[in-house]
Protein backbone atom coordinates (compact mmCIF):
# COMPACT_ATOMS: atom_id res chain seq x y z
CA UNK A 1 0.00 0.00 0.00
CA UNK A 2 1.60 3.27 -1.15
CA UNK A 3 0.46 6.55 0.98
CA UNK A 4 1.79 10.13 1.60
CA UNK A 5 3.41 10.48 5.40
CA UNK A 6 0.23 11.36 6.98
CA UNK A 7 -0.55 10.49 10.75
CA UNK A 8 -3.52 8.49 10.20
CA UNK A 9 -0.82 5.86 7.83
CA UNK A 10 2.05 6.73 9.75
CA UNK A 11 0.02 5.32 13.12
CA UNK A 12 0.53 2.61 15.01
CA UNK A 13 -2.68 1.13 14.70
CA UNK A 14 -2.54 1.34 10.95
CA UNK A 15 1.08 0.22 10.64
CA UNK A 16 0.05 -2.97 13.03
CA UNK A 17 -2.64 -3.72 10.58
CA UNK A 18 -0.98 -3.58 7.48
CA UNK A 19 1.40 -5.96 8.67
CA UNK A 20 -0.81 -8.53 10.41
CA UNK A 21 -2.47 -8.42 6.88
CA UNK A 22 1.15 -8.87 5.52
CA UNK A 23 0.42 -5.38 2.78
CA UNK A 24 4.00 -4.34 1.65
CA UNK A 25 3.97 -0.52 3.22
CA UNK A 26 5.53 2.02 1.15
CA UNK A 27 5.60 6.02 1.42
CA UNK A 28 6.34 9.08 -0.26
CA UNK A 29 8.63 11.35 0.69
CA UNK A 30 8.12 14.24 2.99
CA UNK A 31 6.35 16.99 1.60
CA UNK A 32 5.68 15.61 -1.63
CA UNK A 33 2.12 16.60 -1.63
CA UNK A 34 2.42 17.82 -5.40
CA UNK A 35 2.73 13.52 -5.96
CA UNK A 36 -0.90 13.30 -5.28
CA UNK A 37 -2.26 16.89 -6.10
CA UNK A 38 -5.21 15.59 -8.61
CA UNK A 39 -6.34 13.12 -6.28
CA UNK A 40 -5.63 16.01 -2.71
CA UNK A 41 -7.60 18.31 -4.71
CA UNK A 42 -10.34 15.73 -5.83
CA UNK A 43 -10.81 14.59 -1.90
CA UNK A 44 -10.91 18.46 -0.84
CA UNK A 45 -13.55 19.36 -3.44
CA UNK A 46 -15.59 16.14 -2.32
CA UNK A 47 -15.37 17.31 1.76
CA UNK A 48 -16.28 20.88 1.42
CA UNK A 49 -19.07 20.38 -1.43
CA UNK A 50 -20.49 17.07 -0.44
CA UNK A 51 -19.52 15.79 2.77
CA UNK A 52 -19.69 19.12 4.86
CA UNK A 53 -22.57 20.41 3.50
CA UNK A 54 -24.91 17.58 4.95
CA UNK A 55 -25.35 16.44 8.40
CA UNK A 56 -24.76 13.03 8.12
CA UNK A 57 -26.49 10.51 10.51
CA UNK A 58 -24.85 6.77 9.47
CA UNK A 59 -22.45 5.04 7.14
CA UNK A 60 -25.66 4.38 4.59
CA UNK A 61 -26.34 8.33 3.93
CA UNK A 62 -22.17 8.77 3.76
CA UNK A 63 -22.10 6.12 0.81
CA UNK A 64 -24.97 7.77 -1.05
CA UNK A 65 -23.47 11.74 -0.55
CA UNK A 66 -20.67 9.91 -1.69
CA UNK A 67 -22.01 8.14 -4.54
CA UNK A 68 -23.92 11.10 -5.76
CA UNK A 69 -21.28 13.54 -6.10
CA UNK A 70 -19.10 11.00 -7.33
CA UNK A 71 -21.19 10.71 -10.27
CA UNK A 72 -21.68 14.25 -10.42
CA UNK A 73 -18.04 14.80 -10.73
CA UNK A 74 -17.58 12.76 -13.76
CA UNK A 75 -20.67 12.91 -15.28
CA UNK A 76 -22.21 15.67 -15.04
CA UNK A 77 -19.31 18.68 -13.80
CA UNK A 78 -17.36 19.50 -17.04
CA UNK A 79 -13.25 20.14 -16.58
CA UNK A 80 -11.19 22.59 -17.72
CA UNK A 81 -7.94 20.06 -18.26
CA UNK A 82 -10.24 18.13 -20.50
CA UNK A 83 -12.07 21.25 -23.05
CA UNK A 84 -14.51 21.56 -20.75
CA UNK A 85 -15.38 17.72 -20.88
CA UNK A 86 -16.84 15.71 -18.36
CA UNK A 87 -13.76 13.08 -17.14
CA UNK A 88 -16.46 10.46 -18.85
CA UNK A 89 -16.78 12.05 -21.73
CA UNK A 90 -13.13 12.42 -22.48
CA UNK A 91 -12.58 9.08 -21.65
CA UNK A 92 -15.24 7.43 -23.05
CA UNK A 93 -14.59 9.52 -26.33
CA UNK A 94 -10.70 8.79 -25.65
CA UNK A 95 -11.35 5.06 -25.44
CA UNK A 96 -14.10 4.92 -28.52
CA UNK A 97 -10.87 6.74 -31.12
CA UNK A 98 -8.37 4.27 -29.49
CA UNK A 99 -10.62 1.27 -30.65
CA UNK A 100 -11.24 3.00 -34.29
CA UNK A 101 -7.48 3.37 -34.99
């Protein structure tokens, strides 16, 4: 399992696990947070416009704010780094030329 240096991977409790479970541990260096911007800024944008926004009561309401803005994201949100796509539709339409040529 590959994660940044963070305290919740860098625990005891998670380190113990990981082992019992025999999972090769590997980290990133310090301060490398620019390794994982896409997928820092990805979990940021989910917490402050999903998860925060809701009072959430149990696990089953998490999975479906999850869920929902998941789908949202790549479905229905278009991005800049792909022409103002939808991650879907540039893939999708990415994958569909790949199998033509």
């Amino acid at each position: 399992m590959n994660t940044d240096q963070g305290s919740q991977y860098t625990g005891a409790g998670c380190i113990t696990t990981l082992t019992k479970a025999e999972i090769k541990i590997s980290m990133n260096e310090r301060r490398r947070y620019l390794d994982n911007i896409f997928i820092e800024r990805l979990w940021r944008l989910l917490k402050q416009l999903a998860v925060y926004s809701h009072e959430i009561t149990n696990s089953f309401q998490t999975k479906k704010i999850i869920d929902d803005w998941l789908d949202l994201y790549n479905s229905e949100r278009p991005h800049t780094a792909f022409d103002k796509k939808t991650p879907n539709a540039a893939y999708f339409n990415h994958t569909e030329i790949r199998k033509a040529a």
